[in-house]
PDB file of N, CA and C in Angstrom:
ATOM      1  N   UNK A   1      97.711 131.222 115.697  1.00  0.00           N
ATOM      2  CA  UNK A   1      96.820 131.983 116.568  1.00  0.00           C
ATOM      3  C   UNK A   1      97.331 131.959 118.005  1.00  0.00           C
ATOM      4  N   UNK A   2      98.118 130.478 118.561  1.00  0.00           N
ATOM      5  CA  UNK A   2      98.085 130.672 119.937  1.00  0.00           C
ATOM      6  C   UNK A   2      99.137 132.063 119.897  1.00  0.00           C
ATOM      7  N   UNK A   3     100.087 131.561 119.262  1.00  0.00           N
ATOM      8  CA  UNK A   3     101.947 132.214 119.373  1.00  0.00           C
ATOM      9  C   UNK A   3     101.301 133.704 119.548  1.00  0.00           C
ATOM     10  N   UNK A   4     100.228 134.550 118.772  1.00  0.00           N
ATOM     11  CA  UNK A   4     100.039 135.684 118.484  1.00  0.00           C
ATOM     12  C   UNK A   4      99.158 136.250 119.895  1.00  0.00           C
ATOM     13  N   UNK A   5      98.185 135.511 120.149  1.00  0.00           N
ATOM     14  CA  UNK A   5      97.677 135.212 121.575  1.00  0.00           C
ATOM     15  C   UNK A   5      99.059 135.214 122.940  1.00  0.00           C
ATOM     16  N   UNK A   6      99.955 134.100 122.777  1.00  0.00           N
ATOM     17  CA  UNK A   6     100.993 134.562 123.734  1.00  0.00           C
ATOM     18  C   UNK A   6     101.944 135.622 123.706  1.00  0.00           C
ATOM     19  N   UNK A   7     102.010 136.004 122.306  1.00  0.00           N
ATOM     20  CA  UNK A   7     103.069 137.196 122.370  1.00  0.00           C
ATOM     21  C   UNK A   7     102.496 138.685 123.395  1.00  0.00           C
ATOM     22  N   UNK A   8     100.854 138.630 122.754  1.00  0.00           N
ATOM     23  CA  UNK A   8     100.423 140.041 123.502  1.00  0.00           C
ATOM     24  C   UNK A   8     100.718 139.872 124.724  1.00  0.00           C
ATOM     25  N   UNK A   9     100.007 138.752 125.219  1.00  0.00           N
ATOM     26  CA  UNK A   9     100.205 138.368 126.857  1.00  0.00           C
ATOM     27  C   UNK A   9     101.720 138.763 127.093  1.00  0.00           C
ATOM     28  N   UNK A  10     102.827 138.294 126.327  1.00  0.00           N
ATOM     29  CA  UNK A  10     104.003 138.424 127.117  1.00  0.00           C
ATOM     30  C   UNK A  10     104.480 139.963 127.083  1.00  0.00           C
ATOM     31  N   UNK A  11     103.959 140.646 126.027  1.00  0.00           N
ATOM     32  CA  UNK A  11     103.598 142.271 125.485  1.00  0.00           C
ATOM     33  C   UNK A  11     103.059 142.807 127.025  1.00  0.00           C
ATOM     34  N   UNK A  12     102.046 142.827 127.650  1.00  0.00           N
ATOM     35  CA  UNK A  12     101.625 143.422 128.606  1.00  0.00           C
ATOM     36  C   UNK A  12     102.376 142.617 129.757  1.00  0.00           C
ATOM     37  N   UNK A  13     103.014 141.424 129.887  1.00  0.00           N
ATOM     38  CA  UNK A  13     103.519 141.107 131.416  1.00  0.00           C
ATOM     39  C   UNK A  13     104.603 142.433 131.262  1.00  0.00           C
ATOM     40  N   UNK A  14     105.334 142.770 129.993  1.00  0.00           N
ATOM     41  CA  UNK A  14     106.420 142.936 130.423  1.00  0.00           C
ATOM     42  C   UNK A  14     106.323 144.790 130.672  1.00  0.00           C
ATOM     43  N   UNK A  15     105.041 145.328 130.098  1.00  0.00           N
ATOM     44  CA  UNK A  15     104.533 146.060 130.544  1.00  0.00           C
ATOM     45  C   UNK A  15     104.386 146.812 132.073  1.00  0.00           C
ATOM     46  N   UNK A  16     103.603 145.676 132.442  1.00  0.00           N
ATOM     47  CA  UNK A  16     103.265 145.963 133.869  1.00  0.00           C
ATOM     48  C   UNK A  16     104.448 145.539 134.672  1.00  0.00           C
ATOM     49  N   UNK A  17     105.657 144.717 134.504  1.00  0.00           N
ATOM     50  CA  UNK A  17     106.731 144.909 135.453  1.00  0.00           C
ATOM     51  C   UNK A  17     107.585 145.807 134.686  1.00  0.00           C
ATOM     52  N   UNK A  18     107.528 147.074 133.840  1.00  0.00           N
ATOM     53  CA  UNK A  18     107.974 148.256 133.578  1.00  0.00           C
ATOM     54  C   UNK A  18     107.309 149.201 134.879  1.00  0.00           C
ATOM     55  N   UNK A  19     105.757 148.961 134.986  1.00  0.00           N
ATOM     56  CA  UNK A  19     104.868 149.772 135.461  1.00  0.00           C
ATOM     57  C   UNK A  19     105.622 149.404 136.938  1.00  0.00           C
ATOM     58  N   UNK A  20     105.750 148.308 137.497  1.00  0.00           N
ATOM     59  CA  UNK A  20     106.404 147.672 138.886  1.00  0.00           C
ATOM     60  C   UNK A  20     107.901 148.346 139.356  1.00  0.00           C
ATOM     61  N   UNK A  21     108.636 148.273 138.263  1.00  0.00           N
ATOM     62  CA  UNK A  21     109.925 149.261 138.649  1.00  0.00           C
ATOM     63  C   UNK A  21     109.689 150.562 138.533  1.00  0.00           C
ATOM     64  N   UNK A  22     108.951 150.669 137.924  1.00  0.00           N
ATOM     65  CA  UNK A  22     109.042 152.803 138.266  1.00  0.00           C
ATOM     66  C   UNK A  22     108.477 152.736 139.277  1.00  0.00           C
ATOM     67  N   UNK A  23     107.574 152.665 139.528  1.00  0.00           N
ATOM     68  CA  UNK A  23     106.838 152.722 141.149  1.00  0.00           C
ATOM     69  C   UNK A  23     107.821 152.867 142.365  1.00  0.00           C
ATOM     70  N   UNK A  24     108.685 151.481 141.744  1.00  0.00           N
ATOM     71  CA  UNK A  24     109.915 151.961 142.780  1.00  0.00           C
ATOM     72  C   UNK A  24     110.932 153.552 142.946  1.00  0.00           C
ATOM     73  N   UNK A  25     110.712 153.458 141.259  1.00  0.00           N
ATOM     74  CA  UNK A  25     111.627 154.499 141.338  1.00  0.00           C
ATOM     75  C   UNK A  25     110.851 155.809 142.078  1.00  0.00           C
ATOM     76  N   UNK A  26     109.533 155.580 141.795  1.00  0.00           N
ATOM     77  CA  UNK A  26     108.683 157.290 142.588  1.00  0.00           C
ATOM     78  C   UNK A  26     108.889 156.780 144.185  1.00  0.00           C
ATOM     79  N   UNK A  27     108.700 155.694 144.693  1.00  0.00           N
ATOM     80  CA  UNK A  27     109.101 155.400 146.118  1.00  0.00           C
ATOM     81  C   UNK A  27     110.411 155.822 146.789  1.00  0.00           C
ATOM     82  N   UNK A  28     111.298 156.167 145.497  1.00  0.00           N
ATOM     83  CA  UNK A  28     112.645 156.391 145.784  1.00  0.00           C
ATOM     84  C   UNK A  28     112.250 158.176 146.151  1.00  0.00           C
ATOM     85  N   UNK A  29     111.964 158.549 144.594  1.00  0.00           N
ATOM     86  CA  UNK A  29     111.841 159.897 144.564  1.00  0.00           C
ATOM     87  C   UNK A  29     111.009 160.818 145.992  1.00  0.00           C
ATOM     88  N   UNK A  30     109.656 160.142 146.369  1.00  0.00           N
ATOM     89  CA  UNK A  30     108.998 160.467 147.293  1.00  0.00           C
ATOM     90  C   UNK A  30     109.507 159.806 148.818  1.00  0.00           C
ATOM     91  N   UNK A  31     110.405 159.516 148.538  1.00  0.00           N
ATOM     92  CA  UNK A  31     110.704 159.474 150.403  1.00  0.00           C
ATOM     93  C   UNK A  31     110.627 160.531 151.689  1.00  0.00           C
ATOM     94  N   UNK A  32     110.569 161.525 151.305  1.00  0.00           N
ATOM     95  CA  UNK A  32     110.412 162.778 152.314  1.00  0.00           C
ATOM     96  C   UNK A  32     108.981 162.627 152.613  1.00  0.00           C
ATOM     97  N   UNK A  33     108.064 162.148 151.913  1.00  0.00           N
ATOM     98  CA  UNK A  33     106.646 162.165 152.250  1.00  0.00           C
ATOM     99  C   UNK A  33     106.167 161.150 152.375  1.00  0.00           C
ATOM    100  N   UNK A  34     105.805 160.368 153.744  1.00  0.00           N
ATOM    101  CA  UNK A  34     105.200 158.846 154.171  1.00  0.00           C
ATOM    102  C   UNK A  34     104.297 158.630 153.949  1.00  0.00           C
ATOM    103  N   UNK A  35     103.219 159.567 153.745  1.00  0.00           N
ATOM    104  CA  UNK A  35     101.592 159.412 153.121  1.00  0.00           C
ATOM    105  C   UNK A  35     102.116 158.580 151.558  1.00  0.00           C
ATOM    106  N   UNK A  36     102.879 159.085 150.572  1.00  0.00           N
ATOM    107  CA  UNK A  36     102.864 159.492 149.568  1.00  0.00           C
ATOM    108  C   UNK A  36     103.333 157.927 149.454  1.00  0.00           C
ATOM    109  N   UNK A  37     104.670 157.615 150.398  1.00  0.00           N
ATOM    110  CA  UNK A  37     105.244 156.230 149.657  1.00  0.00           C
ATOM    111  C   UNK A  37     104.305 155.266 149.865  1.00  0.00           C
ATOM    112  N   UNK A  38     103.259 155.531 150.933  1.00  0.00           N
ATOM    113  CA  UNK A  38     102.961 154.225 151.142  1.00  0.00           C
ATOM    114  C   UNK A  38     102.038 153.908 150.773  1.00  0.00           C
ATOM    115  N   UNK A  39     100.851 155.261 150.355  1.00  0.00           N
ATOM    116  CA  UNK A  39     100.446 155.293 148.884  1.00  0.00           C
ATOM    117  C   UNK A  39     100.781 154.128 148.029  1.00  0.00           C
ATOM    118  N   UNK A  40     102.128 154.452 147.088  1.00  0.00           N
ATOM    119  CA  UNK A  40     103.016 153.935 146.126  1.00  0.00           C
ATOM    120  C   UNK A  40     102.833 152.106 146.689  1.00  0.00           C
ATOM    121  N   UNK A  41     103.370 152.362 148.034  1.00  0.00           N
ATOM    122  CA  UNK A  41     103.740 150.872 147.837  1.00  0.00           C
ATOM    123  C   UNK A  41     102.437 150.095 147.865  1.00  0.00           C
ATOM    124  N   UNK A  42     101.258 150.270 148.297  1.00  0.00           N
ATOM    125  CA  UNK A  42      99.632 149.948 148.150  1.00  0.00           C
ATOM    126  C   UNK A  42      99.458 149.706 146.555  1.00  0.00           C
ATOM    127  N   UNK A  43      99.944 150.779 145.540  1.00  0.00           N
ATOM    128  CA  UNK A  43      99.487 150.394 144.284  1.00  0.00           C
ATOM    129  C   UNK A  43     100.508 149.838 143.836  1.00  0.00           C
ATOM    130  N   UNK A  44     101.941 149.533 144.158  1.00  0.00           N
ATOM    131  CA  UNK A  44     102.902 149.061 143.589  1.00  0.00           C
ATOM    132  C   UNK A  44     102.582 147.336 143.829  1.00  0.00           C
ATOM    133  N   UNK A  45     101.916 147.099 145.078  1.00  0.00           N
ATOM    134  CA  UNK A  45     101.150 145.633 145.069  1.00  0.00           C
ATOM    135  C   UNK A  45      99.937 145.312 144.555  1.00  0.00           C
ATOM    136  N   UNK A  46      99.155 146.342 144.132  1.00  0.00           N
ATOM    137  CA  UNK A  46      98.239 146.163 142.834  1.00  0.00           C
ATOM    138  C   UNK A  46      98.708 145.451 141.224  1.00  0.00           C
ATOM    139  N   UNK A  47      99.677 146.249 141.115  1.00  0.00           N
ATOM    140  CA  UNK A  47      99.876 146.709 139.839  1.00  0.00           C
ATOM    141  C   UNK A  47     101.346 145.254 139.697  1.00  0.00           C
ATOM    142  N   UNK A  48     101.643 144.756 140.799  1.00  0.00           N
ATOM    143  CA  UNK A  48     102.069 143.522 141.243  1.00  0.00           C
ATOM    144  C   UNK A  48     101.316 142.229 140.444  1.00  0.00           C
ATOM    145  N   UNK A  49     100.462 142.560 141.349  1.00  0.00           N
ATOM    146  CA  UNK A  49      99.691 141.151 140.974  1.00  0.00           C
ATOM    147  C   UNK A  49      98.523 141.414 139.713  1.00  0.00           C
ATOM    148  N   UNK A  50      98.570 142.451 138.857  1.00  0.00           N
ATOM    149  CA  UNK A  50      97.846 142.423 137.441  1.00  0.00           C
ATOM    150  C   UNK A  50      97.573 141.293 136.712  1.00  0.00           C
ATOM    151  N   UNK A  51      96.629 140.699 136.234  1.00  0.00           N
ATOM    152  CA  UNK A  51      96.717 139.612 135.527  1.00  0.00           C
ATOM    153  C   UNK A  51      97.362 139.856 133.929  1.00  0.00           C
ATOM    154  N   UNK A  52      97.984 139.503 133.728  1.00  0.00           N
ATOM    155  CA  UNK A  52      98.344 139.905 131.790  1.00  0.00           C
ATOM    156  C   UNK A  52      97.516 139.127 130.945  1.00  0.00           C
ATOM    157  N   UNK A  53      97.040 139.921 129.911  1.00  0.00           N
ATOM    158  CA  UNK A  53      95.968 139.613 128.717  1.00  0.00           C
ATOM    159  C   UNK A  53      96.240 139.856 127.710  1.00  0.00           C
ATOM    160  N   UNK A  54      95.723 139.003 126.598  1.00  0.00           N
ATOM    161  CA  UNK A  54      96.182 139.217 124.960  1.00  0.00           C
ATOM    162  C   UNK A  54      94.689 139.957 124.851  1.00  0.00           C
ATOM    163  N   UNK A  55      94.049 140.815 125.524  1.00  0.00           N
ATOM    164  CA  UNK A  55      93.112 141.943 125.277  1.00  0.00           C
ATOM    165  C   UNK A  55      93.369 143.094 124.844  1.00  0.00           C
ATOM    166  N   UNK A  56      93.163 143.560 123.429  1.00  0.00           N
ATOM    167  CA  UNK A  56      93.670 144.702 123.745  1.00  0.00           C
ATOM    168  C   UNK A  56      93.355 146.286 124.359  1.00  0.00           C
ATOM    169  N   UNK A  57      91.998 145.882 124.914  1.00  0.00           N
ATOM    170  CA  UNK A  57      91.050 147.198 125.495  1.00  0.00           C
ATOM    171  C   UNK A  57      92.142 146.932 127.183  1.00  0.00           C
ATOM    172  N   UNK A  58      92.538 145.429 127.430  1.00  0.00           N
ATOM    173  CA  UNK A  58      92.787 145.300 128.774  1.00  0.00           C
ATOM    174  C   UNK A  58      94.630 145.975 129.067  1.00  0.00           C
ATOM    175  N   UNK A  59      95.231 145.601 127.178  1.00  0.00           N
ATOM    176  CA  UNK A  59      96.680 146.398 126.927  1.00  0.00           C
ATOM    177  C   UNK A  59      96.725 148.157 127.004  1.00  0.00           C
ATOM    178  N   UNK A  60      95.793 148.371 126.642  1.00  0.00           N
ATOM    179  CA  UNK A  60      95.001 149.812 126.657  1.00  0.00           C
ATOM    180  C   UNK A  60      95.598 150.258 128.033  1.00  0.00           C
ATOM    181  N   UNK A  61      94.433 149.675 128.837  1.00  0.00           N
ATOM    182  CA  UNK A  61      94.441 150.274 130.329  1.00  0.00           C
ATOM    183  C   UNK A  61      96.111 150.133 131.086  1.00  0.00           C
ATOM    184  N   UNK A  62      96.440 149.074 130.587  1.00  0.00           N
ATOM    185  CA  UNK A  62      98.198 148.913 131.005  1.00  0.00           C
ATOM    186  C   UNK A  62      98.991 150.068 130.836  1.00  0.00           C
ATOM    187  N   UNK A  63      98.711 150.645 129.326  1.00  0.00           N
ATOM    188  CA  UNK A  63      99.797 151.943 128.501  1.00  0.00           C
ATOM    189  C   UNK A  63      98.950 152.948 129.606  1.00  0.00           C
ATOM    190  N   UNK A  64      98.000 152.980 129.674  1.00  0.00           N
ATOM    191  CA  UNK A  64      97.287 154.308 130.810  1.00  0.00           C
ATOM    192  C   UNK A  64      97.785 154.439 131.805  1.00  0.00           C
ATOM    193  N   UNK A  65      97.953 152.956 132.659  1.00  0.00           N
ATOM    194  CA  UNK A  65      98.551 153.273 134.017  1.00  0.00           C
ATOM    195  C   UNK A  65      99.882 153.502 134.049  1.00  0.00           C
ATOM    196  N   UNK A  66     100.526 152.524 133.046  1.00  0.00           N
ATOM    197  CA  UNK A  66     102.081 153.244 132.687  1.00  0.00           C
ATOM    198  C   UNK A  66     102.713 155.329 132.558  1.00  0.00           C
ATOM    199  N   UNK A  67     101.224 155.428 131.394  1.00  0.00           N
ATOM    200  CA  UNK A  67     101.859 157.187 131.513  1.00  0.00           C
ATOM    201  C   UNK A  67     101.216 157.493 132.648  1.00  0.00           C
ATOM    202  N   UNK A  68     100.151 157.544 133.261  1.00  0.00           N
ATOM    203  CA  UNK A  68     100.448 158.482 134.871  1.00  0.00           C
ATOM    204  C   UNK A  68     101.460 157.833 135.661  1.00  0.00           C
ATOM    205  N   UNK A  69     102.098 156.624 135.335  1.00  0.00           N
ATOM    206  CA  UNK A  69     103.150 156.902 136.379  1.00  0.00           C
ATOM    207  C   UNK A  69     104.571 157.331 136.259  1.00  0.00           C
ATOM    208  N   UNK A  70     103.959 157.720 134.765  1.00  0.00           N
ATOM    209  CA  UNK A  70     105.591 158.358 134.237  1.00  0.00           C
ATOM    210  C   UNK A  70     105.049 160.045 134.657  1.00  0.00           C
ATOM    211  N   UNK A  71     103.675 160.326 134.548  1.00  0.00           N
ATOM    212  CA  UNK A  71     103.216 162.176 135.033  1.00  0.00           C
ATOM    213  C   UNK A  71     103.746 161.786 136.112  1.00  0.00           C
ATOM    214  N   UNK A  72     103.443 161.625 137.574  1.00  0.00           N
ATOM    215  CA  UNK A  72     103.419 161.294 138.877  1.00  0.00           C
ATOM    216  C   UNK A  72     105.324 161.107 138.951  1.00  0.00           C
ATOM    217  N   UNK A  73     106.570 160.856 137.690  1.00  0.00           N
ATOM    218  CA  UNK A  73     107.420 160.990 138.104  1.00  0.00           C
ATOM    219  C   UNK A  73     107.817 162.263 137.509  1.00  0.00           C
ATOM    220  N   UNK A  74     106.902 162.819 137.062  1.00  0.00           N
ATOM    221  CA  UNK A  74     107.777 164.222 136.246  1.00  0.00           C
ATOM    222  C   UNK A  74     107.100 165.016 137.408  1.00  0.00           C
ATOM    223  N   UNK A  75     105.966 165.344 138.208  1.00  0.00           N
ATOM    224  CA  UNK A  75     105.004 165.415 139.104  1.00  0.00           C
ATOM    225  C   UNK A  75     106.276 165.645 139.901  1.00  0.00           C
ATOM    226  N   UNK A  76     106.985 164.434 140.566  1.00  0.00           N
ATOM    227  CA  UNK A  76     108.045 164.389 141.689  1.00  0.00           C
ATOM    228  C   UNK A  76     109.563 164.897 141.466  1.00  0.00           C
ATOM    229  N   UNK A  77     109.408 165.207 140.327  1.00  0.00           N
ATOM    230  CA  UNK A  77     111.097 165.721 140.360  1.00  0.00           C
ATOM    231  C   UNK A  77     110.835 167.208 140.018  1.00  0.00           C
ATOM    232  N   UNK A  78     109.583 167.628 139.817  1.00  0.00           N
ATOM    233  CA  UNK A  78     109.761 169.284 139.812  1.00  0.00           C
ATOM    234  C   UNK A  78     109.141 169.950 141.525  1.00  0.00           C
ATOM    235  N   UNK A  79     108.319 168.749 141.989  1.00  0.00           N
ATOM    236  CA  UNK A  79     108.337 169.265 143.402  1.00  0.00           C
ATOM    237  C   UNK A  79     108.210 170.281 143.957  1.00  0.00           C
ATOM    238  N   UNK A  80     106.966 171.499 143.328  1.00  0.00           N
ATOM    239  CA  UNK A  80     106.754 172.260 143.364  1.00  0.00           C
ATOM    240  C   UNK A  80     105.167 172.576 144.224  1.00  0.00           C
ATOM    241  N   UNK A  81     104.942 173.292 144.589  1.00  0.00           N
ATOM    242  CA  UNK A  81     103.494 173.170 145.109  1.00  0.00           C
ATOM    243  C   UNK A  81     102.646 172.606 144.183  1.00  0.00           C
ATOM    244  N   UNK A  82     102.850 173.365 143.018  1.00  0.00           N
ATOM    245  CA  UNK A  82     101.297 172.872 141.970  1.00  0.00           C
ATOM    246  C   UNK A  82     101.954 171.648 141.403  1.00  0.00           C
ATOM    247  N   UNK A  83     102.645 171.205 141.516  1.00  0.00           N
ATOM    248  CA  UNK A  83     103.407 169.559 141.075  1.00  0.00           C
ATOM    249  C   UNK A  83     102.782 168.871 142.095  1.00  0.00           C
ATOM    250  N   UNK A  84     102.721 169.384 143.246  1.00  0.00           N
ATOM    251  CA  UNK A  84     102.451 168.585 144.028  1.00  0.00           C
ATOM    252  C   UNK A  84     100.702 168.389 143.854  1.00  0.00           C
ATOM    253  N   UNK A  85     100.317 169.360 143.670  1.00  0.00           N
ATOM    254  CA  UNK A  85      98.865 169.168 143.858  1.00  0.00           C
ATOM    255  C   UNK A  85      98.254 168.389 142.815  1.00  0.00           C
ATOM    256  N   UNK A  86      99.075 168.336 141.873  1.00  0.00           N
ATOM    257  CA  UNK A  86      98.644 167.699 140.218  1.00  0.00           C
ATOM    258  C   UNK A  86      99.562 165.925 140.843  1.00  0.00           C
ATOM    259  N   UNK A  87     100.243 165.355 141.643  1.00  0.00           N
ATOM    260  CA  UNK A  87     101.011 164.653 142.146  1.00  0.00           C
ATOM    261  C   UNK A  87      99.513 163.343 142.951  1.00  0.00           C
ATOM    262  N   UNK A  88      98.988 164.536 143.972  1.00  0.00           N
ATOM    263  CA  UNK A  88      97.578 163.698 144.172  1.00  0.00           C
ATOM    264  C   UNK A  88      96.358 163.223 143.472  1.00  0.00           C
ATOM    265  N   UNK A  89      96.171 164.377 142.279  1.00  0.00           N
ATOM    266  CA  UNK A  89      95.558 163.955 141.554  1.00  0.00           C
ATOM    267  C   UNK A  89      95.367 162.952 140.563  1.00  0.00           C
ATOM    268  N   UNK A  90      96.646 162.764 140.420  1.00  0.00           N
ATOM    269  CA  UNK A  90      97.323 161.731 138.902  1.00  0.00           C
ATOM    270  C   UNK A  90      97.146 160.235 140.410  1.00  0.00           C
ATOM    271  N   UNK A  91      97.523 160.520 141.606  1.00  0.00           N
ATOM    272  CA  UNK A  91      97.714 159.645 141.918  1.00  0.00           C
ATOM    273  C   UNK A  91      96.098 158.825 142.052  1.00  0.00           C
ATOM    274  N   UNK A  92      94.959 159.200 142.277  1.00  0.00           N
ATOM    275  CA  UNK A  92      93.869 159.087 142.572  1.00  0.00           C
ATOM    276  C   UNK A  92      93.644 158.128 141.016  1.00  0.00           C
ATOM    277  N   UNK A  93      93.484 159.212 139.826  1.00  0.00           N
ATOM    278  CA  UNK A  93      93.416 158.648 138.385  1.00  0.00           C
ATOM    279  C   UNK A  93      94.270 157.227 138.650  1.00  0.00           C
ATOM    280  N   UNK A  94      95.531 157.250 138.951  1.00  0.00           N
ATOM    281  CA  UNK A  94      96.100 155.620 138.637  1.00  0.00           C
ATOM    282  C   UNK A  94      95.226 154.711 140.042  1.00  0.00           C
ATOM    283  N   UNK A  95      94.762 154.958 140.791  1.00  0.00           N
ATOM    284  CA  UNK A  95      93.563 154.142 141.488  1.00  0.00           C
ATOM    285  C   UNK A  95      92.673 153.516 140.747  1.00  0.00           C
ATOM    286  N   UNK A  96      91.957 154.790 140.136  1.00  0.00           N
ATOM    287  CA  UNK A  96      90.910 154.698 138.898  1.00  0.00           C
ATOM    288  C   UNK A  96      90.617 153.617 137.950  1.00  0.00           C
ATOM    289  N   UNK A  97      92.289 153.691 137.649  1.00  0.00           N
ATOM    290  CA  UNK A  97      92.634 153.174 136.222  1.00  0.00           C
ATOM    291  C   UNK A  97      92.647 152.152 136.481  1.00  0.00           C
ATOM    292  N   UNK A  98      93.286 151.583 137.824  1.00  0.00           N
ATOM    293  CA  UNK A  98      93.996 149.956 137.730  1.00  0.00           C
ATOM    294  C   UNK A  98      92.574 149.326 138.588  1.00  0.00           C
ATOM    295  N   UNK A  99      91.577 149.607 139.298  1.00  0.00           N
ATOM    296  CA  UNK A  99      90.461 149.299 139.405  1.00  0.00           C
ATOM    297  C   UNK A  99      89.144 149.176 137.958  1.00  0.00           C
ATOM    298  N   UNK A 100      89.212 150.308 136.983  1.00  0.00           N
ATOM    299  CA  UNK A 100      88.460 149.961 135.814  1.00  0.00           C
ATOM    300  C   UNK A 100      89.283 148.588 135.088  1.00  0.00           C
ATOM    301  N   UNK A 101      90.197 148.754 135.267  1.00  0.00           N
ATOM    302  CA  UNK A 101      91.227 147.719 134.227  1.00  0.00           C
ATOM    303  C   UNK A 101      90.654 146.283 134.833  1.00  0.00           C
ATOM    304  N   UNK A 102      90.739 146.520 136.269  1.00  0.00           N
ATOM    305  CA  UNK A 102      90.437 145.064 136.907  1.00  0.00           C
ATOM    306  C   UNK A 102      89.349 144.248 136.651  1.00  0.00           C
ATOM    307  N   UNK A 103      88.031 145.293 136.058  1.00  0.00           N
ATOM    308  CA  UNK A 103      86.789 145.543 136.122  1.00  0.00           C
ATOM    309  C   UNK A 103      86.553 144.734 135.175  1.00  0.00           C
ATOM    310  N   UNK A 104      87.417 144.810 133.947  1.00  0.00           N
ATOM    311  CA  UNK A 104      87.377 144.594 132.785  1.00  0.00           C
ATOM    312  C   UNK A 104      87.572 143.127 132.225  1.00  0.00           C
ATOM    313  N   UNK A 105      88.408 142.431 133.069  1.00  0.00           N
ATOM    314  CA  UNK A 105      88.816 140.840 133.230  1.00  0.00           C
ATOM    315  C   UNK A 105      87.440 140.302 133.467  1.00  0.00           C
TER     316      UNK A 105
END
């Protein structure tokens, strides 16, 4: 029981420092816009200090914040007006997300 208990846990750490390097990578992508990185770097120290859980409603919310920040990089490399406008929105949702998630501990 523990081993199966630590595996999830080590299942979502390695999760959320997946979720920790892309962030970088949209910090990379969004450099022309200072609202936007620093945005990024605000939730990139959220999503920092996540606690990891063998929960799986709490692994849930991990895979959630993971795909908007994979939208938010497809969002930044087409860089289009309506990319952009769908860019704030996704970004608001991963607010959302990593505050319900927190909620949830």
């Amino acid at each position: 029981m523990w081993k199966k208990n630590n595996d999830k846990i080590l299942n979502d750490r390695n999760l959320i420092e997946e979720c920790e390097k892309a962030i970088d990578t949209l910090i990379i992508l969004g450099e022309a816009d200072d609202e936007l990185t620093s945005n990024l770097k605000i939730i990139k120290e959220k999503v920092k200090y996540l606690v990891p859980s063998n929960d799986e409603k709490i692994y849930e919310f991990d895979k959630r914040i993971k795909n908007l920040i994979e939208d938010m990089r497809i969002a930044l490399v087409k860089a289009d007006r309506e990319s952009m406008k769908k860019l704030r929105l996704i970004l608001a949702d991963l607010r959302i997300a990593i505050v319900d998630r927190n909620s949830r501990i």
